[in-house]
N, C-alpha and C. Protein backbone atom coordinates (compact mmCIF):
# COMPACT_ATOMS: atom_id res chain seq x y z
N UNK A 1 0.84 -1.18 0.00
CA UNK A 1 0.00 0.00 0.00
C UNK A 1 0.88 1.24 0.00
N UNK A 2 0.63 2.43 -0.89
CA UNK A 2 1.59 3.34 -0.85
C UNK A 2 0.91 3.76 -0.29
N UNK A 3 2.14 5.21 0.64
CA UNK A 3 1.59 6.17 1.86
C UNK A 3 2.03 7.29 1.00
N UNK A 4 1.29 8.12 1.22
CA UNK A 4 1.01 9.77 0.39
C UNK A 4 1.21 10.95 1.35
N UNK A 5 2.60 11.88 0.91
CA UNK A 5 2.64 12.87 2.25
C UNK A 5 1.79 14.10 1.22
N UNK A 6 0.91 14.83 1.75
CA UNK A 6 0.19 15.70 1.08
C UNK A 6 1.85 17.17 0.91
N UNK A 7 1.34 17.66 -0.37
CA UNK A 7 2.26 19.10 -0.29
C UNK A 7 2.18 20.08 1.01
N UNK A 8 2.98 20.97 0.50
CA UNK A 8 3.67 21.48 2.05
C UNK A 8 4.04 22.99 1.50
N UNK A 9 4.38 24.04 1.94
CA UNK A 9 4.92 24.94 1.31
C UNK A 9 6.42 24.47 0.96
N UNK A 10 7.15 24.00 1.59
CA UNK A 10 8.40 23.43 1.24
C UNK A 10 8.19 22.79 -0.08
N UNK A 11 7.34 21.82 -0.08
CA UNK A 11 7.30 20.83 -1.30
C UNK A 11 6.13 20.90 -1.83
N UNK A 12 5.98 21.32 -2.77
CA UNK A 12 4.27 21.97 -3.44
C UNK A 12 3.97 20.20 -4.01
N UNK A 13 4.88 19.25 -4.42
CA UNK A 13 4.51 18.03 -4.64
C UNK A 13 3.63 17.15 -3.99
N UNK A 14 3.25 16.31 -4.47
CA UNK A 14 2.65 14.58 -3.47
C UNK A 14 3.90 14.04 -3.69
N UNK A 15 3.96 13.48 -2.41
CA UNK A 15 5.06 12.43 -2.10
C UNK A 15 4.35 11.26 -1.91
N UNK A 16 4.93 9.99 -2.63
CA UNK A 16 4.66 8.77 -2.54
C UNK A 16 5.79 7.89 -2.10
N UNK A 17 5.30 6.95 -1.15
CA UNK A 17 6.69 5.79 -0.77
C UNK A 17 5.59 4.69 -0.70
N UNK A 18 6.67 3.44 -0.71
CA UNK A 18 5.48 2.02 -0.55
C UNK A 18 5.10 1.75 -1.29
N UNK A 19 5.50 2.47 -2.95
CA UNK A 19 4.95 1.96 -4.01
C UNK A 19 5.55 0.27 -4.33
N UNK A 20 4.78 -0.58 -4.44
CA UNK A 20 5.82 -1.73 -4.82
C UNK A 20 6.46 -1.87 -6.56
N UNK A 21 8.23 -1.77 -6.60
CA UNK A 21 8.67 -1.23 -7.75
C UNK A 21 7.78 -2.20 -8.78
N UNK A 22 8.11 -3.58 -8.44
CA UNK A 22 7.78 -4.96 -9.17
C UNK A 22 6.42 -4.22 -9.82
N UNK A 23 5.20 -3.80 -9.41
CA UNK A 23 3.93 -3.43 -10.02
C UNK A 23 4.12 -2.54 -11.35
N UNK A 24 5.26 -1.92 -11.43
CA UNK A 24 5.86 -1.00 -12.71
C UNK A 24 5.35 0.35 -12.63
N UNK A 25 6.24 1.37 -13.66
CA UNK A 25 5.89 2.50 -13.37
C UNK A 25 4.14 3.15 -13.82
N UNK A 26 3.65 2.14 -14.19
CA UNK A 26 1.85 2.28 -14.37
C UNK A 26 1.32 2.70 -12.98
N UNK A 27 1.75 1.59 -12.02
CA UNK A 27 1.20 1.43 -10.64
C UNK A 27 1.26 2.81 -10.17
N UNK A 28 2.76 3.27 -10.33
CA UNK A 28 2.86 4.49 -9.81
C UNK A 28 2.08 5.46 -9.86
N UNK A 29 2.19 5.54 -11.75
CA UNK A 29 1.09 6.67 -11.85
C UNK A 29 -0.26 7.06 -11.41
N UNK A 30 -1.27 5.65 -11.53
CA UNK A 30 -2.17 5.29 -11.41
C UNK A 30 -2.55 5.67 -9.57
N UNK A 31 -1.40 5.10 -8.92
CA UNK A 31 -1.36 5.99 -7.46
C UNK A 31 -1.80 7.10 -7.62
N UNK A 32 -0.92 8.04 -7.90
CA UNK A 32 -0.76 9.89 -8.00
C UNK A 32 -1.94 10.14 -8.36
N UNK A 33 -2.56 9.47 -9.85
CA UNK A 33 -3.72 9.95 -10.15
C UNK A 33 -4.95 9.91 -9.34
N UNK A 34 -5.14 8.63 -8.55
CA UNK A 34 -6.42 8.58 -7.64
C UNK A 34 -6.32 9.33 -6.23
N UNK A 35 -4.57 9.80 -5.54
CA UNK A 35 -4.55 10.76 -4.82
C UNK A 35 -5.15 12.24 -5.43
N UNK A 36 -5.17 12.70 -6.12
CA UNK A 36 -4.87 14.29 -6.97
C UNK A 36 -6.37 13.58 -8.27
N UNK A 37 -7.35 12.97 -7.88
CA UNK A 37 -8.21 12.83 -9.12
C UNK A 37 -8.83 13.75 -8.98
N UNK A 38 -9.45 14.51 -8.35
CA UNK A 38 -10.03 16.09 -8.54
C UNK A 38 -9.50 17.23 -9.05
N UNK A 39 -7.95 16.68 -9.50
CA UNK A 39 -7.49 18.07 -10.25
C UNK A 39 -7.59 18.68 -11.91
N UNK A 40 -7.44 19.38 -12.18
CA UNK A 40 -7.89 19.64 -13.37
C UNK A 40 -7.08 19.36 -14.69
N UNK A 41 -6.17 18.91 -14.10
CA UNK A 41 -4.84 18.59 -15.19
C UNK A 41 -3.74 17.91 -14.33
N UNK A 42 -3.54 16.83 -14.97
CA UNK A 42 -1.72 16.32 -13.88
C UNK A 42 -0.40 16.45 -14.81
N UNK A 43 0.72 16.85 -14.93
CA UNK A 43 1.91 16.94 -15.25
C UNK A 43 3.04 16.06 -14.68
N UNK A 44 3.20 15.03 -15.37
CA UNK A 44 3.41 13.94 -15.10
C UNK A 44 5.69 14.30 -15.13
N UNK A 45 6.27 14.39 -14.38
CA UNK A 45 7.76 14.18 -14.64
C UNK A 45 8.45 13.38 -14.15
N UNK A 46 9.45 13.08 -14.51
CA UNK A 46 10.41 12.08 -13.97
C UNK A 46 11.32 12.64 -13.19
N UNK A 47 11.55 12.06 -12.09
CA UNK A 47 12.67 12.00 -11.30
C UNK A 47 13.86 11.94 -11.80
N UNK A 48 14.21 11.33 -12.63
CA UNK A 48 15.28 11.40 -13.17
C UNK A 48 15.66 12.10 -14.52
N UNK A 49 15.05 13.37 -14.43
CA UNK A 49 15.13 14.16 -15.61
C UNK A 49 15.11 15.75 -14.91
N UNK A 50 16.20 15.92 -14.21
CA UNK A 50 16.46 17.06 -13.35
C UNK A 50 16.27 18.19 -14.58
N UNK A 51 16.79 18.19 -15.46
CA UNK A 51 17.06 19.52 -16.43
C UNK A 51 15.84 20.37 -16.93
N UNK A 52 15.32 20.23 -16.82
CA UNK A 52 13.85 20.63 -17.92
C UNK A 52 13.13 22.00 -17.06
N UNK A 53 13.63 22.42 -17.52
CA UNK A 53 13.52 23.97 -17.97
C UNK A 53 12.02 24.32 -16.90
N UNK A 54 12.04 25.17 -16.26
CA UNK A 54 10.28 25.26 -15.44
C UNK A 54 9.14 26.20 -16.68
N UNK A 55 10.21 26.76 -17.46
CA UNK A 55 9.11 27.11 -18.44
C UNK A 55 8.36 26.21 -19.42
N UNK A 56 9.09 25.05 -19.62
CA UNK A 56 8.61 24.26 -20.56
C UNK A 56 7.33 23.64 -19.27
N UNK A 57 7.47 23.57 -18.24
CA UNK A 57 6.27 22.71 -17.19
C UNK A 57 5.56 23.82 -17.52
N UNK A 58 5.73 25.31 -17.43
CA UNK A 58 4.49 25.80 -17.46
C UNK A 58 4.19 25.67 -18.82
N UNK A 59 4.28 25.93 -20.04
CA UNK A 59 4.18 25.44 -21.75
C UNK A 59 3.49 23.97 -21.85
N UNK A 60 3.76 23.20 -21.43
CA UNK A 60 3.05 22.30 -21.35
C UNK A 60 1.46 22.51 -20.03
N UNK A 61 1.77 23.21 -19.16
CA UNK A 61 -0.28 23.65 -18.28
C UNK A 61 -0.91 24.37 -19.33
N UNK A 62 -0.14 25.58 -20.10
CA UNK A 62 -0.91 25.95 -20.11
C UNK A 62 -1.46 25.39 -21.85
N UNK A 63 -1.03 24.61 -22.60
CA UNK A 63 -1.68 23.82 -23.80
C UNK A 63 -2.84 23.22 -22.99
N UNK A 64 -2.76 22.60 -21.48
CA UNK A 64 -3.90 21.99 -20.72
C UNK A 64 -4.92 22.63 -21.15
N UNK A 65 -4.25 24.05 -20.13
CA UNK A 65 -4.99 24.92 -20.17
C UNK A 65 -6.03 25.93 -20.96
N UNK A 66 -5.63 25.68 -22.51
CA UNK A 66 -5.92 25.64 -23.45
C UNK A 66 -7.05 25.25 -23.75
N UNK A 67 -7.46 23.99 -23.28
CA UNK A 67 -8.00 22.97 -23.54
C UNK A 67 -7.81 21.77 -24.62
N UNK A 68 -6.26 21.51 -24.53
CA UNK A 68 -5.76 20.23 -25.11
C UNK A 68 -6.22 18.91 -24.04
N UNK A 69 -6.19 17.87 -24.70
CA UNK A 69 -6.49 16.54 -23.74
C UNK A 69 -5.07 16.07 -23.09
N UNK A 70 -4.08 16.39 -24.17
CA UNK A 70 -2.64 16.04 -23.79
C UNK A 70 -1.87 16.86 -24.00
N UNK A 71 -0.77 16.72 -23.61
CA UNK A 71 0.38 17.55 -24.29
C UNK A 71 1.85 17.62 -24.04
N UNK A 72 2.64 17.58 -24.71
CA UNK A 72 4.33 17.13 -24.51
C UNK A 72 4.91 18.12 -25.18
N UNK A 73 6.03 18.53 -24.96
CA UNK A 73 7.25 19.40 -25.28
C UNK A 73 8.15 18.48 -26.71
N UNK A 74 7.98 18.82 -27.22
CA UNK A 74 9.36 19.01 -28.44
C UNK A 74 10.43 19.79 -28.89
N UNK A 75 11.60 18.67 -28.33
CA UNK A 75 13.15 19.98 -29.11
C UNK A 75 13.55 18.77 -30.07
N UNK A 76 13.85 20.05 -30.74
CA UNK A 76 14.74 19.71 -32.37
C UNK A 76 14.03 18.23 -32.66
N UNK A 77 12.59 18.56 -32.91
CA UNK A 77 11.77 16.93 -33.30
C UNK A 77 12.09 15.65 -32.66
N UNK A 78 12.64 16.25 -31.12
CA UNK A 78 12.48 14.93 -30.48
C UNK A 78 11.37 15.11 -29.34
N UNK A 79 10.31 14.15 -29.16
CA UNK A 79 8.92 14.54 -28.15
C UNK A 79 10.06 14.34 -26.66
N UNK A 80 9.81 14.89 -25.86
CA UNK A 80 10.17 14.35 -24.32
C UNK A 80 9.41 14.72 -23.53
N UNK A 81 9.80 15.01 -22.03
CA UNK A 81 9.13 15.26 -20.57
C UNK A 81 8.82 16.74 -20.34
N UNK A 82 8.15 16.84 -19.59
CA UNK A 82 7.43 16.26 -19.61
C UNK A 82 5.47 15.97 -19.88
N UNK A 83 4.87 15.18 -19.62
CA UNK A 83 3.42 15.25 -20.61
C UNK A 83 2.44 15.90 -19.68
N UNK A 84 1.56 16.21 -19.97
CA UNK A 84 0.91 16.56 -19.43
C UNK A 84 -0.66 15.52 -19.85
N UNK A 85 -1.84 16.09 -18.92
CA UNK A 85 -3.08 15.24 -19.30
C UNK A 85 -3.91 15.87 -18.70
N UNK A 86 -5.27 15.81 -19.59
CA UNK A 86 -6.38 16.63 -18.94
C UNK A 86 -7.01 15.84 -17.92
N UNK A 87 -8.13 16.04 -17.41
CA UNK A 87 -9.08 15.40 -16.47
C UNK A 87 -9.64 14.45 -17.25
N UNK A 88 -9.79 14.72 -18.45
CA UNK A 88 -10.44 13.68 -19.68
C UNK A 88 -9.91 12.28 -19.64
N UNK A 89 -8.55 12.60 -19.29
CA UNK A 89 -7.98 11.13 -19.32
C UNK A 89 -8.19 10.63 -17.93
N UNK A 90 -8.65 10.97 -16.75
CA UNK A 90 -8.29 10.43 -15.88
C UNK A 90 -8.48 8.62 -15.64
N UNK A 91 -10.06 8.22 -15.89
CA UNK A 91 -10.11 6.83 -16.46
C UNK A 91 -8.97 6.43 -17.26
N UNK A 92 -8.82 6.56 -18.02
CA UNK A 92 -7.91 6.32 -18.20
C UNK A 92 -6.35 6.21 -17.68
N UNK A 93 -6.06 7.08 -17.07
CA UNK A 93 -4.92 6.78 -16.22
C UNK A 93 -4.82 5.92 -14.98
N UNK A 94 -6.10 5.61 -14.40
CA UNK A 94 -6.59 4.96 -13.34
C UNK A 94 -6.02 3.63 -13.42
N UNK A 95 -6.25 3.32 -14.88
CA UNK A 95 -6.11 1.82 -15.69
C UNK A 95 -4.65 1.58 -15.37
N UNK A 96 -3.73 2.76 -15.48
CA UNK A 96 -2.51 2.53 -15.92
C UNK A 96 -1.79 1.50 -15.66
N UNK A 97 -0.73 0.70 -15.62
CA UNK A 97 -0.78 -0.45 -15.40
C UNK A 97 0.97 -0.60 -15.79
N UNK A 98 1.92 -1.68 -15.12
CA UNK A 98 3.00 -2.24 -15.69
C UNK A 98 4.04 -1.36 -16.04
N UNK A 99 4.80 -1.50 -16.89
CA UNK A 99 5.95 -0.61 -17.35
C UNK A 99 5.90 0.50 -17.99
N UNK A 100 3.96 0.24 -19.19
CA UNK A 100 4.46 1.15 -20.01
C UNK A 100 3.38 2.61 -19.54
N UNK A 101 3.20 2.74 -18.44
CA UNK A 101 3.03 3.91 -17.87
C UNK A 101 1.76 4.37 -18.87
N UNK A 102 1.90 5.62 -19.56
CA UNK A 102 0.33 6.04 -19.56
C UNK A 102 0.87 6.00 -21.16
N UNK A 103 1.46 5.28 -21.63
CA UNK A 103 1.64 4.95 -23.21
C UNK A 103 0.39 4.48 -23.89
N UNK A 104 -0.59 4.14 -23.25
CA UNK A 104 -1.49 4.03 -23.86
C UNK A 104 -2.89 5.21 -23.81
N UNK A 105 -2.34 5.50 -22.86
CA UNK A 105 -3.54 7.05 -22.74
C UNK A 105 -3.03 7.81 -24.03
N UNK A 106 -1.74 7.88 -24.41
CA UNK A 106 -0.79 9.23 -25.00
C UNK A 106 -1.57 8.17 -26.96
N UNK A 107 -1.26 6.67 -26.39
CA UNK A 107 -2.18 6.47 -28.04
C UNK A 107 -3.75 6.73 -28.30
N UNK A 108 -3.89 6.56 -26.95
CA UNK A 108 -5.90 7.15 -27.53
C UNK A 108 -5.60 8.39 -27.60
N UNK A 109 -5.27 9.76 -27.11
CA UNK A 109 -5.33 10.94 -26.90
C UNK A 109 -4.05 11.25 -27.20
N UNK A 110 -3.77 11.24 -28.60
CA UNK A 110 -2.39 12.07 -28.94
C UNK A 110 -1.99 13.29 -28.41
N UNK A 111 -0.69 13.32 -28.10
CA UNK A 111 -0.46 14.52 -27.45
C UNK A 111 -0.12 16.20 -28.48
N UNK A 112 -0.97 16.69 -27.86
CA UNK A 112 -0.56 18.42 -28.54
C UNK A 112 1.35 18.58 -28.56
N UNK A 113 1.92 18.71 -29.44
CA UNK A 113 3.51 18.92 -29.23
C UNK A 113 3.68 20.25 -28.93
N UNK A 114 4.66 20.90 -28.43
CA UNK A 114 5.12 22.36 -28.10
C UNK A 114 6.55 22.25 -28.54
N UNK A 115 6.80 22.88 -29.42
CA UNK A 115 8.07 23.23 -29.35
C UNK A 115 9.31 24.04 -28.35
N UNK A 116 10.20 23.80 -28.32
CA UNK A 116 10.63 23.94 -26.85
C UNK A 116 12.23 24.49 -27.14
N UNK A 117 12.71 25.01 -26.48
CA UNK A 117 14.13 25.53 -26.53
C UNK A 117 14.74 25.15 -25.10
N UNK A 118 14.61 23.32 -25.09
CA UNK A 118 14.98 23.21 -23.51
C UNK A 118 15.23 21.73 -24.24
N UNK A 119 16.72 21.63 -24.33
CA UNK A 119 17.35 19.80 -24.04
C UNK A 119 17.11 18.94 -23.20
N UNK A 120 16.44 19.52 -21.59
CA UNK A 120 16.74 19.25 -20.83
C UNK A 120 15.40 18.58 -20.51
N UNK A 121 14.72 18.65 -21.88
CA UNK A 121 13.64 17.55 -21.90
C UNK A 121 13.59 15.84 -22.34
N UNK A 122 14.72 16.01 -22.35
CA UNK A 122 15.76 14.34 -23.50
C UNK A 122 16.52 13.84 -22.57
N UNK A 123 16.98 14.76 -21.64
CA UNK A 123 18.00 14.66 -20.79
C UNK A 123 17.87 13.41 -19.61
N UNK A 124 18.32 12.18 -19.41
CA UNK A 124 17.88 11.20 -18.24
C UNK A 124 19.00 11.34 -17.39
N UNK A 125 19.77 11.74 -16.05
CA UNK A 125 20.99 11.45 -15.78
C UNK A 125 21.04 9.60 -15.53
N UNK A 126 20.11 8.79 -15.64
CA UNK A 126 20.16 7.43 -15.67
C UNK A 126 20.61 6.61 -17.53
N UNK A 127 21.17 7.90 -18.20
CA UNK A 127 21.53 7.13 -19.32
C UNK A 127 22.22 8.24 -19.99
N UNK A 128 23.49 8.24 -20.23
CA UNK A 128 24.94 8.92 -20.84
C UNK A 128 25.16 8.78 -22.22
């Protein structure tokens, strides 16, 4: 059972621990989403993608905001981090499941691309 520390002014995030890894990074998501399902949009990033620019997080709310269903950042025609998703998907993310995370939300509901002037959306420090 994962335990959920609510945000804080320190940490405007949800914190999750207790996720079990073995369930894959679906499980995870699928957590976050049924903590935070009343929100109006989730922005999904990786931990291990320190670089990415805070303007591209806001570039990607506000396509949400827009009223896109999805939406991801693009540099130099490569898609990266991180995506965003409306409330539309939330069933859908609920489902999420296994390794491949919300890869299948992003194929029903293609994502809006943004072009981006930030590498630091490609960037994993878990791969050189």
């Amino acid at each position: 059972t994962a335990e959920v520390s609510p945000p804080t002014a320190r940490s405007p995030a949800l914190m999750f621990s207790r996720i079990t890894a073995m369930a894959g990074m679906g499980a995870s998501l699928a957590c976050g989403i049924h903590a935070s399902a009343s929100a109006d949009f989730w922005i999904v990033a990786l931990g291990d993608m320190p670089a990415i620019d805070p303007a591209t997080i806001t570039a990607v709310a506000g396509a949400l905001r827009a009223g896109h269903v999805t939406a991801a950042p693009v540099y130099r025609g490569q898609r990266g981090h991180p995506v965003g998703f409306s409330a539309q998907c939330l069933t859908e993310l609920l489902r999420s499941d296994g390794d491949r995370g919300a890869r299948a939300v992003l194929e029903k509901f293609p994502p809006h691309l943004i072009e981006v002037d930030d590498d630091g959306i490609l960037i994993d420090i878990d791969f050189r």
